[in-house]
C-alpha atoms as a PDB file:
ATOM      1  CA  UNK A   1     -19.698 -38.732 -60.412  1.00  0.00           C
ATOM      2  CA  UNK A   2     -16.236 -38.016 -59.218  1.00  0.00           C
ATOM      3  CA  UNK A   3     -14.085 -35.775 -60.586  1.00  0.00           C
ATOM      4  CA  UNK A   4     -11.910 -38.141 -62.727  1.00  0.00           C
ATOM      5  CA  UNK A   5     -14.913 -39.637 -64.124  1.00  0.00           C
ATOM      6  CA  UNK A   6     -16.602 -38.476 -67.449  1.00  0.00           C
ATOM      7  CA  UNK A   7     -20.034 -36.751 -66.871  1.00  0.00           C
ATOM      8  CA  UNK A   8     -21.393 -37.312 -70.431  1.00  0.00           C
ATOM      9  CA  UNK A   9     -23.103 -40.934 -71.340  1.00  0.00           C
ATOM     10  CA  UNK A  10     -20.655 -41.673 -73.858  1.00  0.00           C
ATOM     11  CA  UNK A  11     -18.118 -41.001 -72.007  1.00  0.00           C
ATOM     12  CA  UNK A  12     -18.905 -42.589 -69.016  1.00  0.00           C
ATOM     13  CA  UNK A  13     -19.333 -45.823 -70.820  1.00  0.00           C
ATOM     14  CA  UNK A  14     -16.261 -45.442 -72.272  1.00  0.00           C
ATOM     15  CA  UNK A  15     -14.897 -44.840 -69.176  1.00  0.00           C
ATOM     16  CA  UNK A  16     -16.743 -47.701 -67.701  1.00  0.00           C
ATOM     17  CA  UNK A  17     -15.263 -50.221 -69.865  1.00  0.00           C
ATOM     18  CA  UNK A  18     -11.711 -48.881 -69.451  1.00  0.00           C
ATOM     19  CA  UNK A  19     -12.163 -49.656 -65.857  1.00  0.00           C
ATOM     20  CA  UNK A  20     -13.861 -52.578 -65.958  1.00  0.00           C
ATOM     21  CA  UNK A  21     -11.248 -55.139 -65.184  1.00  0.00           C
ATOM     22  CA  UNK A  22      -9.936 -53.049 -62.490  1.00  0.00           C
ATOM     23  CA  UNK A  23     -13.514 -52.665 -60.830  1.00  0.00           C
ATOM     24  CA  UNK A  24     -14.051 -57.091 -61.391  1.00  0.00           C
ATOM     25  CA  UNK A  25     -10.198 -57.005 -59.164  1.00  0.00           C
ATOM     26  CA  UNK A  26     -10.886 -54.257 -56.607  1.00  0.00           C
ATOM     27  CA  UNK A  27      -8.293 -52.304 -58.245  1.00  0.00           C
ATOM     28  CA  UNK A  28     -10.660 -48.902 -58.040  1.00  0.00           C
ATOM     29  CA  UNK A  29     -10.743 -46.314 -55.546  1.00  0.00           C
ATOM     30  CA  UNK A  30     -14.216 -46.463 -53.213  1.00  0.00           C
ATOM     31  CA  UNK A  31     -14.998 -43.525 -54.950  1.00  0.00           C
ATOM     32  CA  UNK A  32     -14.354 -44.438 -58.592  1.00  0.00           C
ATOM     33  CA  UNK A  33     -16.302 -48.007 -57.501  1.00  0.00           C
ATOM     34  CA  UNK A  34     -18.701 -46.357 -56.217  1.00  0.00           C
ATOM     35  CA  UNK A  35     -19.046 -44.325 -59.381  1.00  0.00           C
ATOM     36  CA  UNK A  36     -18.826 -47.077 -61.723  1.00  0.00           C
ATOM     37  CA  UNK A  37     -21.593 -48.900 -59.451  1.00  0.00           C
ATOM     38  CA  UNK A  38     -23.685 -45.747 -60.295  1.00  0.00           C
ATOM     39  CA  UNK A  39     -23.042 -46.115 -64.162  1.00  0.00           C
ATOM     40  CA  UNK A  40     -23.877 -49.672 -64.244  1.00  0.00           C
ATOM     41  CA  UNK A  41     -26.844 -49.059 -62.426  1.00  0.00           C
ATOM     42  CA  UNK A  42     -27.852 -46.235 -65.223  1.00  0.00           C
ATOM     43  CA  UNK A  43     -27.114 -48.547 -68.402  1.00  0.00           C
ATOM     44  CA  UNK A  44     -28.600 -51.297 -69.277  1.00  0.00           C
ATOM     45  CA  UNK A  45     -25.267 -52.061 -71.855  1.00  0.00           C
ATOM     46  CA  UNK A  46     -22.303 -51.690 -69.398  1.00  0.00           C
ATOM     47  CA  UNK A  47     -24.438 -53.857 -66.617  1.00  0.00           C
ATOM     48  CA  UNK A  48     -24.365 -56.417 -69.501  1.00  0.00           C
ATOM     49  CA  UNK A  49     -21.048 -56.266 -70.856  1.00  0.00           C
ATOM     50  CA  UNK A  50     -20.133 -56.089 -66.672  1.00  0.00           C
ATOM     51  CA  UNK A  51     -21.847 -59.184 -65.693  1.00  0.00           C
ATOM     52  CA  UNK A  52     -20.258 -61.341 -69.054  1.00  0.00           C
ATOM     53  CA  UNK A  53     -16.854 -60.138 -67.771  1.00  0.00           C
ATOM     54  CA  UNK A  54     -17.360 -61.856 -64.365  1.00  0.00           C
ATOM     55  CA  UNK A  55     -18.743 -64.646 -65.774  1.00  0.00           C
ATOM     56  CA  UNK A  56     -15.546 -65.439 -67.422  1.00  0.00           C
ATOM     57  CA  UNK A  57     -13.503 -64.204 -64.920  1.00  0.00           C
ATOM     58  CA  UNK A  58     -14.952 -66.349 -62.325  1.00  0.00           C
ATOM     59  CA  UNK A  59     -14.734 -69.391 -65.168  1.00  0.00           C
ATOM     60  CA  UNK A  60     -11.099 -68.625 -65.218  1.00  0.00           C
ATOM     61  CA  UNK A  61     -10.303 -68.733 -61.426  1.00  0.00           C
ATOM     62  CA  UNK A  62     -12.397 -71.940 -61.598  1.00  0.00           C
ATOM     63  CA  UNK A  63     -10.133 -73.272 -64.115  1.00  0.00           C
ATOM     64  CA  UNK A  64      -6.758 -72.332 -62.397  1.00  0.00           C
ATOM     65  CA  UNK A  65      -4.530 -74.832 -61.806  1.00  0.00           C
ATOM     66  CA  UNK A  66      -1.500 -74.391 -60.287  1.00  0.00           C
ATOM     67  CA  UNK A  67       1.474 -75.831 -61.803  1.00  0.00           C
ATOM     68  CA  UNK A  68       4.361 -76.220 -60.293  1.00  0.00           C
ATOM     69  CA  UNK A  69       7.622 -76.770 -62.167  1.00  0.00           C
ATOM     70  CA  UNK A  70       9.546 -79.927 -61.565  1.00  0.00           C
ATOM     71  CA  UNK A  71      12.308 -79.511 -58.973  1.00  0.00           C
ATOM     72  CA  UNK A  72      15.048 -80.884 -61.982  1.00  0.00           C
ATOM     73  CA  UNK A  73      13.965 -77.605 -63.864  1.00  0.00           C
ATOM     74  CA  UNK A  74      13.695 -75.130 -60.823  1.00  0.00           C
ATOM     75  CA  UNK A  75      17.338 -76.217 -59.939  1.00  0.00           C
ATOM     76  CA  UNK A  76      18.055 -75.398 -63.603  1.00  0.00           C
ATOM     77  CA  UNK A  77      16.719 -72.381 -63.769  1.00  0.00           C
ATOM     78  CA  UNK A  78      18.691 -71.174 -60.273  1.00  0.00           C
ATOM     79  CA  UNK A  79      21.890 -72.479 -61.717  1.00  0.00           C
ATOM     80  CA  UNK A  80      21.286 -70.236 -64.816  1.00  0.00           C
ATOM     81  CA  UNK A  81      20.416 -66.787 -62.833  1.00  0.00           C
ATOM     82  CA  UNK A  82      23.790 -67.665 -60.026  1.00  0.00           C
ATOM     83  CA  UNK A  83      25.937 -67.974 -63.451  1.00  0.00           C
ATOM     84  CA  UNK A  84      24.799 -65.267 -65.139  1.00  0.00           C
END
């Protein structure tokens, strides 16, 4: 593992799951994903707790809707922020 990543089990897991979210959004650097590939790969429980945080996460982008506020409000809202 990298430098910035905890050698010891615990730790790593710890580590892992501080980073998850950030791994699901590509948010980590190729080598910290590359790393937390590694861990997931090593334990059985972060792999699981991994692939139920995708799940949702791809149920949520599923379920996103965009809304789009009504032009009577956006108008309101512009007036507002010139005024203030």
């Amino acid at each position: 593992m990298n430098a910035d990543v905890p050698c010891g089990p615990e730790e790593a897991c710890d580590w892992a799951m501080e980073h998850l979210q950030a791994f699901l959004h590509g948010e980590l650097t190729e080598d910290q994903a590359d790393a937390f590939r590694r861990h997931l790969a090593a334990c059985e429980s972060c792999l699981d707790e991994a692939d139920l945080e995708a799940a949702v996460s791809r149920a949520l982008q599923r379920c996103n809707m965009t809304v789009r506020a009504s032009s009577t409000l956006r108008m309101r809202i512009v007036r507002l922020h010139v005024e203030s």
